[in-house]
Protein backbone atom coordinates (compact mmCIF):
# COMPACT_ATOMS: atom_id res chain seq x y z
CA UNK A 1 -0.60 -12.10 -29.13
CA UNK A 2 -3.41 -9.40 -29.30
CA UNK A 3 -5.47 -11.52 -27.69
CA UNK A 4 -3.18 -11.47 -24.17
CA UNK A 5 -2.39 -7.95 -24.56
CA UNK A 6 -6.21 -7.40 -24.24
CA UNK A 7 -6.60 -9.94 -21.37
CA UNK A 8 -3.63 -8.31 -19.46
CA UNK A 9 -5.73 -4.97 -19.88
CA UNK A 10 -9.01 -5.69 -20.14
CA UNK A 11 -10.12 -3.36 -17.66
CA UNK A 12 -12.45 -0.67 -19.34
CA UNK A 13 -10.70 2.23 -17.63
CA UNK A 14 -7.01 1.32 -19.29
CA UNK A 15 -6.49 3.98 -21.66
CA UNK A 16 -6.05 2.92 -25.20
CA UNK A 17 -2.09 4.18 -25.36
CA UNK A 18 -1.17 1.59 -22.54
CA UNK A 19 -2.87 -0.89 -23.94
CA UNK A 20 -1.29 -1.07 -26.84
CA UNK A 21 2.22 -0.49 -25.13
CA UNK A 22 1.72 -3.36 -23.14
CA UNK A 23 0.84 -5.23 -25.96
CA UNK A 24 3.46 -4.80 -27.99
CA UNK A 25 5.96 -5.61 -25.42
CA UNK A 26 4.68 -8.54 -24.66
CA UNK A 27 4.71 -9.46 -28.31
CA UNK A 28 8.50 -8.57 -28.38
CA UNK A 29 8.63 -10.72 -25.47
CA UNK A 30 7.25 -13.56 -26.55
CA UNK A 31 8.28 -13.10 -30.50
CA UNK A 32 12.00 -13.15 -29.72
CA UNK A 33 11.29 -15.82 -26.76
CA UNK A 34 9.94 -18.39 -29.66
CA UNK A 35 12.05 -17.52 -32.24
CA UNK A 36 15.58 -17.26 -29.97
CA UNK A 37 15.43 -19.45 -27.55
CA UNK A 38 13.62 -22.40 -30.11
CA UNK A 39 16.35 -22.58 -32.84
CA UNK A 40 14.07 -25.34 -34.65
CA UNK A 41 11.21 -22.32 -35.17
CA UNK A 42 14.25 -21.03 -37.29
CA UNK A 43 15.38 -24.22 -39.31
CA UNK A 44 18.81 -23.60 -36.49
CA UNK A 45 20.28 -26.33 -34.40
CA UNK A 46 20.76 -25.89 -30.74
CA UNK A 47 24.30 -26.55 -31.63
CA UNK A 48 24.68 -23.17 -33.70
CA UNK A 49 23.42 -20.95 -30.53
CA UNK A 50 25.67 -19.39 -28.33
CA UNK A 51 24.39 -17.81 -24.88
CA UNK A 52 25.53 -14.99 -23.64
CA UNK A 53 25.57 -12.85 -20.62
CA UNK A 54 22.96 -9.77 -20.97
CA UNK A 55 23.12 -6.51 -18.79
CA UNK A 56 21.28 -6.81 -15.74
CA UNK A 57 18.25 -4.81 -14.83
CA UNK A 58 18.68 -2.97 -11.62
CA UNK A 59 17.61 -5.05 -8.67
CA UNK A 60 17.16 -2.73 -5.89
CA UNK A 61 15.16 0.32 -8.04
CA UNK A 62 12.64 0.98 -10.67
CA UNK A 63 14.44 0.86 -13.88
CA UNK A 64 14.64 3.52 -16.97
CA UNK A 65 12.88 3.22 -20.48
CA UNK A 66 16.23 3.88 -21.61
CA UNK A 67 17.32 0.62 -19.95
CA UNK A 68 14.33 -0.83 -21.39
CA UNK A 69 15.54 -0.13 -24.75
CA UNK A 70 19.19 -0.56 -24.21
CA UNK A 71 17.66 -4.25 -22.80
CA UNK A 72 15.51 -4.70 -26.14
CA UNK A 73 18.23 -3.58 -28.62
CA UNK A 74 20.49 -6.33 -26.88
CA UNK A 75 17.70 -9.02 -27.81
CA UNK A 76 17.53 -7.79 -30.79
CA UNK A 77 21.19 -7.79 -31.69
CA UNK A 78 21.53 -11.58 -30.12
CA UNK A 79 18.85 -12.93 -32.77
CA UNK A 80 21.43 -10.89 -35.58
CA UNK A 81 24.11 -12.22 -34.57
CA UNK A 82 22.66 -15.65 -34.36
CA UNK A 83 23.15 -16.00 -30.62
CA UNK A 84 20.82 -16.78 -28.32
CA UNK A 85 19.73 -15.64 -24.65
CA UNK A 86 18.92 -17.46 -21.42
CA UNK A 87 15.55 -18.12 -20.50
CA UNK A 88 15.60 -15.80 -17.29
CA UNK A 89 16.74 -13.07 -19.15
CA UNK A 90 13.77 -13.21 -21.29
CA UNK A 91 11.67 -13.61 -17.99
CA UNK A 92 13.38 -10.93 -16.32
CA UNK A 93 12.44 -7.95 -19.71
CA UNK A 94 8.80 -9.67 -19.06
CA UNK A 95 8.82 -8.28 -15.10
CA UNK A 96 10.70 -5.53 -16.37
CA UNK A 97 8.09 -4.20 -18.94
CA UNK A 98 5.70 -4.75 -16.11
CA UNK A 99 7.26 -2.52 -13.57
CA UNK A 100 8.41 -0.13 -15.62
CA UNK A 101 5.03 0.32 -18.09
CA UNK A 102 2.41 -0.31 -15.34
CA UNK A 103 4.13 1.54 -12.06
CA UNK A 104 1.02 3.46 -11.19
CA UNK A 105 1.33 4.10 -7.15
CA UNK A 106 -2.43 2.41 -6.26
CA UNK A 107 -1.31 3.02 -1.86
CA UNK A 108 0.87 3.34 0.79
CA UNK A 109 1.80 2.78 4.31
CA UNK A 110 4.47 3.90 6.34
CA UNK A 111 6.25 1.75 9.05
CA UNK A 112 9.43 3.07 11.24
CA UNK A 113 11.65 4.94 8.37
CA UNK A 114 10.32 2.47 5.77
CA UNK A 115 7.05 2.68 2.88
CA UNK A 116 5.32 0.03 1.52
CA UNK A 117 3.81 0.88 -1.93
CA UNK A 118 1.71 -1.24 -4.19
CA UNK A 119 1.92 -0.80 -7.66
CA UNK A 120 0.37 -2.23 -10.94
CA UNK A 121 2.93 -4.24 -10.80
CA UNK A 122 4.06 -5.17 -7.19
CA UNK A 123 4.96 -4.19 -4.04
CA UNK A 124 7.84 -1.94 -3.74
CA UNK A 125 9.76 -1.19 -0.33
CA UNK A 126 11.59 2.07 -0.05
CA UNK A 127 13.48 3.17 3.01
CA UNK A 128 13.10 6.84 4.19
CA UNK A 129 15.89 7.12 6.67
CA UNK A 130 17.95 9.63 5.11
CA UNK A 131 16.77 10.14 1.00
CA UNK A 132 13.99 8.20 -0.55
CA UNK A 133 15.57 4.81 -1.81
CA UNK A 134 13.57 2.17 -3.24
CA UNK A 135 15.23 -1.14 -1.35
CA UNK A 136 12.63 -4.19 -2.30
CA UNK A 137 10.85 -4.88 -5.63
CA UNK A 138 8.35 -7.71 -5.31
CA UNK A 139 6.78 -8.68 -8.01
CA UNK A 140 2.50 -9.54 -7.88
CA UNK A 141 1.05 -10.98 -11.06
CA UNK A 142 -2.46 -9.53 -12.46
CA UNK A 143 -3.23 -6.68 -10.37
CA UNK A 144 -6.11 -4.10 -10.43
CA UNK A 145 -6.26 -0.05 -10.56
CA UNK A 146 -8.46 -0.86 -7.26
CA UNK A 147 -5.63 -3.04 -4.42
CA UNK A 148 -5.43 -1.54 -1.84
CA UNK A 149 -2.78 -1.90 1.92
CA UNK A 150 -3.55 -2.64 4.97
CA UNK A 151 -1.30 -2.72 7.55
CA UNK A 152 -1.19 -4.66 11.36
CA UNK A 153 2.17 -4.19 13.69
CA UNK A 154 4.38 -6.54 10.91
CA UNK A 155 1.53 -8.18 9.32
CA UNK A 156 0.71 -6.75 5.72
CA UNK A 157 -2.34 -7.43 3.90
CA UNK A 158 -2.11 -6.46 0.46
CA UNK A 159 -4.58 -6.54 -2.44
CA UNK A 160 -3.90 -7.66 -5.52
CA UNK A 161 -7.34 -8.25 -7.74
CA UNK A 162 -9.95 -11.33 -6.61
CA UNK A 163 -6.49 -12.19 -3.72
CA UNK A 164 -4.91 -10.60 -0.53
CA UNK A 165 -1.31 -11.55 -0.52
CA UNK A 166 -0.19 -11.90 3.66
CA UNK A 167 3.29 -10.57 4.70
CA UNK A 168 5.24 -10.44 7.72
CA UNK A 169 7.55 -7.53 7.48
CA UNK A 170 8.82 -7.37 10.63
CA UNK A 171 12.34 -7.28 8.77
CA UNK A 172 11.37 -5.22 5.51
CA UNK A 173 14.35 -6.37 3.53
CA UNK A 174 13.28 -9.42 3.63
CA UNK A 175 9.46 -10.03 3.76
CA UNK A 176 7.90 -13.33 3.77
CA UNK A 177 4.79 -14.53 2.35
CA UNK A 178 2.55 -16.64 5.03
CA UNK A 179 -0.65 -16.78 2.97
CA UNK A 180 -2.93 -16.28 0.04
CA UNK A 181 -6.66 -15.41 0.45
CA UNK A 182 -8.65 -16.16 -2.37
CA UNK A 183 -11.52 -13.42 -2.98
CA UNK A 184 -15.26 -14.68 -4.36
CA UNK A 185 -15.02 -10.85 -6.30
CA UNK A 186 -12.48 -8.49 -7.46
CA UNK A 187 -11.58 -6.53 -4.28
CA UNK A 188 -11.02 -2.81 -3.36
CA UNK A 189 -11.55 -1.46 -0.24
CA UNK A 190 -10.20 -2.60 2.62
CA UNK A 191 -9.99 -2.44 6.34
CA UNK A 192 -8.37 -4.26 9.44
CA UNK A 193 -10.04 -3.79 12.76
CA UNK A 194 -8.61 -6.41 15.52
CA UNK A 195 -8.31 -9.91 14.33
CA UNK A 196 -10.75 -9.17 11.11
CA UNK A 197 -9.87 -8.09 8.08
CA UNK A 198 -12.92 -6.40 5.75
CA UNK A 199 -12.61 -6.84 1.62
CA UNK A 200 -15.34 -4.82 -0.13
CA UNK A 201 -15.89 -5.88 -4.03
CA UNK A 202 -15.68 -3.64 -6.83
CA UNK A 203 -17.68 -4.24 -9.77
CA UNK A 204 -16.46 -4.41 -12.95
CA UNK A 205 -18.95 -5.75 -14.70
CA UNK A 206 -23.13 -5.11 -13.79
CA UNK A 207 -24.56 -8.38 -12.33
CA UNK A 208 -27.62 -9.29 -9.76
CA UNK A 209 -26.03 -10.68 -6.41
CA UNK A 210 -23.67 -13.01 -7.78
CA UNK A 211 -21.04 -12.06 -5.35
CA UNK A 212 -21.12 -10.56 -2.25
CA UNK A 213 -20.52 -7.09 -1.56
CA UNK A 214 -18.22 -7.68 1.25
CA UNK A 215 -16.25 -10.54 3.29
CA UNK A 216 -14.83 -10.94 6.51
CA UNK A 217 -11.83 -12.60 7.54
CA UNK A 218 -10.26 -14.07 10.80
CA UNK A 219 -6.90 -12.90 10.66
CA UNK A 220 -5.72 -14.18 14.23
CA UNK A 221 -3.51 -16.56 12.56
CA UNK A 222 -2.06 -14.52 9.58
CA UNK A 223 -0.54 -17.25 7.83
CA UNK A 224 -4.27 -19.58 8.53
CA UNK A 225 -7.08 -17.07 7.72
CA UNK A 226 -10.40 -17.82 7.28
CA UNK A 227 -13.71 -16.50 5.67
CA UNK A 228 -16.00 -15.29 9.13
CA UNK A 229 -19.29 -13.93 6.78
CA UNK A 230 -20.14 -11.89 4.15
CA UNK A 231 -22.85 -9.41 3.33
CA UNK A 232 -24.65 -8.80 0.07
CA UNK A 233 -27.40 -6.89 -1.82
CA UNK A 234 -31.24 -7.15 -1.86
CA UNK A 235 -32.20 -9.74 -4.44
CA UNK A 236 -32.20 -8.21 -7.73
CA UNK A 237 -29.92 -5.11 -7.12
CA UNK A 238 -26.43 -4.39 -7.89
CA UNK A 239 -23.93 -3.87 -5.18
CA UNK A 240 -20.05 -3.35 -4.69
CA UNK A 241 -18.61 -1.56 -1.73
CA UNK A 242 -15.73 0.93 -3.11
CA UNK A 243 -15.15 2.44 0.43
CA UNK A 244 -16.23 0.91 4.24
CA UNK A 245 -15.66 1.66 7.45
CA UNK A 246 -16.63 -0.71 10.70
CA UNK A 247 -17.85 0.32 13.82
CA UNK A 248 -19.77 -0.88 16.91
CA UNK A 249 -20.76 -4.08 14.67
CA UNK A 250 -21.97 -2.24 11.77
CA UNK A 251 -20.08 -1.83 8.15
CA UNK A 252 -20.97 1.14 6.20
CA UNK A 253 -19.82 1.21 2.84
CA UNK A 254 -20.16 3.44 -0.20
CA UNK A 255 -22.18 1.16 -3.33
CA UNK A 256 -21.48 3.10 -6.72
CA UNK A 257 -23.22 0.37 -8.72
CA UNK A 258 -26.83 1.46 -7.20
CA UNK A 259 -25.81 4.19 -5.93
CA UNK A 260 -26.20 3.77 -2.57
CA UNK A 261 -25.01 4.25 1.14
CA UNK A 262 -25.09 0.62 2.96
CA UNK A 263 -25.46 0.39 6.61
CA UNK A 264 -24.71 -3.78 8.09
CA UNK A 265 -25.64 -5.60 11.19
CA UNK A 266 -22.54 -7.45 12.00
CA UNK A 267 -23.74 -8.30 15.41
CA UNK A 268 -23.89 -12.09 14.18
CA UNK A 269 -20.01 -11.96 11.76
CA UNK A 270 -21.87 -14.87 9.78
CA UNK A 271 -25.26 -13.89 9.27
CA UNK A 272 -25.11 -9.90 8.82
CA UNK A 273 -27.73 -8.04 7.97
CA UNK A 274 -28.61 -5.43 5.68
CA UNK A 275 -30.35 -2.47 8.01
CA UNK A 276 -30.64 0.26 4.88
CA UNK A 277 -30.19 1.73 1.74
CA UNK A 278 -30.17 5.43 1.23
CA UNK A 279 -29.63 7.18 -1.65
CA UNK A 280 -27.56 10.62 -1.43
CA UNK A 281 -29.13 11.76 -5.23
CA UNK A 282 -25.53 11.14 -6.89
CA UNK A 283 -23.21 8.27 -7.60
CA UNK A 284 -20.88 7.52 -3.73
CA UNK A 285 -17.67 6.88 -4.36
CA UNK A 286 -15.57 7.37 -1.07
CA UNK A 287 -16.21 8.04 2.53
CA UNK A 288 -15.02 8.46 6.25
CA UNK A 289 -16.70 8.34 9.80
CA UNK A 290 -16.51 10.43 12.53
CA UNK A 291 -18.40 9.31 15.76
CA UNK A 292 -22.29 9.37 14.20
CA UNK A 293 -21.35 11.44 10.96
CA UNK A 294 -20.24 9.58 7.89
CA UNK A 295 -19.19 12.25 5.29
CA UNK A 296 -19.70 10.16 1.69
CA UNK A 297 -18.29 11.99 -1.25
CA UNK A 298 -20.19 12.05 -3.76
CA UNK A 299 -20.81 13.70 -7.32
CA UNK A 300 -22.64 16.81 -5.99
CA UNK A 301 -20.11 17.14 -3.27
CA UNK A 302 -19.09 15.77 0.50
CA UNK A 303 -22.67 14.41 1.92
CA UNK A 304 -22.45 14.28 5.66
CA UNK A 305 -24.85 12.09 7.20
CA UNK A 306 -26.04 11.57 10.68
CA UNK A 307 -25.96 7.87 10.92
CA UNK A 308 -26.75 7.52 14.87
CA UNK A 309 -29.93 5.75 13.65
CA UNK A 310 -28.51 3.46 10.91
CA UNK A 311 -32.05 2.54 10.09
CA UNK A 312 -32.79 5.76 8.80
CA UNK A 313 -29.42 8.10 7.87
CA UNK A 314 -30.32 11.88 7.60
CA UNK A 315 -28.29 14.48 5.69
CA UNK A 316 -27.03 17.10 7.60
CA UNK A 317 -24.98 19.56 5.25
CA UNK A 318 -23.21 19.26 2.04
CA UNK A 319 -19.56 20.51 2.01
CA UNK A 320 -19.60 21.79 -2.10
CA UNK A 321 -16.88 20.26 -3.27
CA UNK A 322 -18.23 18.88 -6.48
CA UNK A 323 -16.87 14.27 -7.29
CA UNK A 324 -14.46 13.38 -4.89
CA UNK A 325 -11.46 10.40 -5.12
CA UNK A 326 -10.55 9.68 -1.68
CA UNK A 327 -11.50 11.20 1.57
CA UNK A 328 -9.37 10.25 5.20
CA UNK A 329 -10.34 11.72 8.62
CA UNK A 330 -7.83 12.84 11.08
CA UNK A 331 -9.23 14.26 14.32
CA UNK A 332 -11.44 17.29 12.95
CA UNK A 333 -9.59 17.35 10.04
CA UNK A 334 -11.20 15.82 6.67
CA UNK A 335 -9.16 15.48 3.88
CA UNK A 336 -10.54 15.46 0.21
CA UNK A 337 -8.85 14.83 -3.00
CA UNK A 338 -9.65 15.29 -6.27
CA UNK A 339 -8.56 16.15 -9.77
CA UNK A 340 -4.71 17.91 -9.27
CA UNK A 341 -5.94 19.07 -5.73
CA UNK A 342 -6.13 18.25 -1.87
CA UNK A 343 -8.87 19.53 0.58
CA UNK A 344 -8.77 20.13 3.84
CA UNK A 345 -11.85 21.29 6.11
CA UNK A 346 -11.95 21.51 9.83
CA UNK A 347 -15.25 19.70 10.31
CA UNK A 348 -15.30 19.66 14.41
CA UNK A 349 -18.93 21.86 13.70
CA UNK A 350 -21.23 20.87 10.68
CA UNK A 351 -22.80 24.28 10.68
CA UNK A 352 -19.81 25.84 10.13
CA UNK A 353 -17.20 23.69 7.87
CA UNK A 354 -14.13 25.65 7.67
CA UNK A 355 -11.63 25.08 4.59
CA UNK A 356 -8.29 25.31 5.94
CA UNK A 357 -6.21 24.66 3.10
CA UNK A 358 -5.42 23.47 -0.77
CA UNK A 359 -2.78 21.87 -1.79
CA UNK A 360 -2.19 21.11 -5.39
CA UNK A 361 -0.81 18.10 -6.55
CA UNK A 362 0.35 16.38 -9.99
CA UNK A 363 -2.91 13.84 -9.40
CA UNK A 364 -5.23 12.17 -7.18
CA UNK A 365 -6.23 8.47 -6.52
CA UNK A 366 -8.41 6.74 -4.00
CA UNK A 367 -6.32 6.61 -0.93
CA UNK A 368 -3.97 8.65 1.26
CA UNK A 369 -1.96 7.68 4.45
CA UNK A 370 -1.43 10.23 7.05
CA UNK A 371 1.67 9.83 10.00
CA UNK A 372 2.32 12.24 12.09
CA UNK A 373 2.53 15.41 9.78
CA UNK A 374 3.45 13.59 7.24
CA UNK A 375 0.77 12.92 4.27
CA UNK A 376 1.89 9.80 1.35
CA UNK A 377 -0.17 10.76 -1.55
CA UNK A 378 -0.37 8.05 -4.50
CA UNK A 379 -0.70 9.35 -7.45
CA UNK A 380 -1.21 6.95 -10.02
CA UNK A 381 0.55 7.11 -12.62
CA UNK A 382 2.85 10.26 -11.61
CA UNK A 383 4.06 8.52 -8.57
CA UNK A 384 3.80 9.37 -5.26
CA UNK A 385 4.59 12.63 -3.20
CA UNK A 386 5.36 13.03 0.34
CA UNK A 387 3.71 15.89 1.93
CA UNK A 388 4.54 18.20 5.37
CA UNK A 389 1.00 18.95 6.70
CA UNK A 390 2.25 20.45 9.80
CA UNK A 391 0.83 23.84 8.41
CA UNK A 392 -2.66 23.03 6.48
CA UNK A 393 -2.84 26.33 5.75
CA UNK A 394 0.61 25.50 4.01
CA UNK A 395 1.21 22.26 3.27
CA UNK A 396 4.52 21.57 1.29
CA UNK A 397 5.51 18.66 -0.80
CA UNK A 398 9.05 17.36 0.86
CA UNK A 399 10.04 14.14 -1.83
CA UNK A 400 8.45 13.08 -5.21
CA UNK A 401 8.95 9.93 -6.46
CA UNK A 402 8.42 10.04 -10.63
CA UNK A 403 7.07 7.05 -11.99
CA UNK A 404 9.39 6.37 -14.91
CA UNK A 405 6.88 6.08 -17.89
CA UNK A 406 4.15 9.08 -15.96
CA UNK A 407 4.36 10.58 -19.63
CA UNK A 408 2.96 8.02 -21.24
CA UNK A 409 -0.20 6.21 -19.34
């Protein structure tokens, strides 16, 4: 039973707490599974057992540890009293241990009065309209700290480790699942432009050009897509792509493996080709792009490059900001997160980058969604927080939603 805990969390960056949280539920799981529901494990016939009714975990929001225990206590007190439970109420503490114990907000994207947010566990579908109400659960097996949304008119693409799940959610209360892509990697960024959908791999593990570093998708027929090309490293050289962006038939993405800013030839989808490597001096992480400037963040700060030659980027200023999580353009505006904080610089003159504002938040993870003047800021394992940036100069958190176990991941 060790053994699955560890698979279930075998990513290097799952702290040691949550590990063994997870574990052990799924030990209680699977302990009182064998032994309750398989009266022959206890020398009981089937005869002797008597089912009965459990109380229901809430369907339509994220439920309580003190539901979780009220739920485990009632297991518990079924195998005492030498009854037994059904077999979907054993499945249904599983999902529930997974949404409750692993709810960290990874991103979201706002459609009409409704959010779409991936979790650890799933996607979850709130509706804004008047308070913040969670409405959908959906529950994705084996995710990563690294899915990622994308969103096209009612078609949502959403990541969800080496797959991208596709949804039409044209009617949000009821979403339906058209089709599955099946990753060669373990995916991260990602990003729709037209009919093509971009996946860039993260690595997990250090390895020479055994995957590609990104792959493109036809995604004219959402519930039919198909791989276009993909792009990878020099031979011998490590390569992921944590953030990309695509323009004029070039992909530029941020490689933290090696270290590295990527610029792509995409002029032929299945045969692109690898126009440069350059090296800002410290580990890339995240990035946006502006016309010809791609600001990378990076340890030493925000490197802005002039990419108008992508043969041959050049580094025009570095905005001192010190390692950076996610950045987003809007207009001038560049938005930068990291640590408890969020960034904003007016960057419409390189010369002169103005900071406009700081907001501080309870976290920071690698995406943000901007409508309007309205910011969505995941936050891991706090949640998420819904910010007015109508004012950068005073931006002010509107709605919090607190994940229900923040206290304990």
């Amino acid at each position: 039973m060790y053994i699955l805990g560890h698979l279930l969390t075998r990513n290097s960056e799952v702290d040691s707490l949550g590990k063994m949280t997870l574990t052990i539920l799924i030990s209680i799981v699977f302990t009182f599974s064998f032994l309750v529901l398989n009266p022959a494990a206890n020398g009981e016939s089937a005869d002797e057992q008597i089912v009965i009714d459990f109380p229901k975990l809430p369907p339509d929001r994220m439920p309580t540890l003190a539901e979780l225990e009220a739920y485990s206590m009632a297991l518990a007190g079924s195998k005492n009293s030498e009854t037994s439970v059904r077999s979907e109420d054993t499945i249904q503490l599983l999902e529930f241990a997974g949404s409750s114990i692993w709810s960290g907000t990874l991103d979201i994207i706002a459609r009409d009065s409704f959010l779409f947010v991936l979790n650890i566990h799933g996607l979850q579908i709130f509706n804004t309209s008047q308070v913040l109400r969670l409405v959908k659960n959906i529950p994705l097996f084996m995710g990563s700290y690294y899915d990622q949304l994308e969103l096209n008119d009612s078609i949502l693409y959403v990541g969800r480790g080496n797959e991208v799940h596709v949804f039409n959610v044209s009617n949000p209360l009821s979403p339906i699942a058209l089709d599955t892509i099946s990753l060669p990697f373990t995916g991260m960024a990602m990003e729709l432009k037209g009919n093509r959908l971009y996946v860039g791999r993260i690595m997990l593990i250090l390895t020479f050009n055994s995957e590609p570093v990104v792959s493109i998708y036809d995604v004219s027929e959402p519930s039919a897509v198909t791989l276009v090309g993909t792009c990878y490293m020099p031979v011998n050289n490590y390569g992921d792509a944590r953030d990309l962006d695509v323009a004029d038939s070039l992909i530029y993405i941020s490689c933290k493996s090696n270290g590295s800013l990527g610029i792509y030839s995409i002029a032929d989808e299945q045969n692109p080709v690898l126009l440069s490597l350059t090296y800002p001096g410290s580990t890339p992480w995240c990035q946006a792009l502006k016309d010809s400037i791609l600001f990378l963040g990076a340890e030493q700060g925000i490197v802005c490059y002039n990419v108008s030659n992508p043969l041959a980027p050049v580094i025009v200023t570095i905005i001192p900001l010190g390692y950076t999580w996610s950045l987003e353009l809007y207009g001038d505006t560049l938005f930068a997160r990291r640590d408890g904080q969020m960034y904003t610089y007016n960057v419409s003159d390189l010369s002169n980058v103005q900071e406009l504002g700081i907001l501080t938040c309870r976290g920071a993870f690698f995406t943000e969604y901007r409508k309007g003047n309205t910011m969505y800021l995941p936050e891991f394992k706090y949640g998420f927080e819904i910010v007015d940036v109508s004012d950068l100069s005073n931006m002010i958190v509107v709605d919090t939603f607190i994940s229900p176990t923040w206290s304990i991941m």
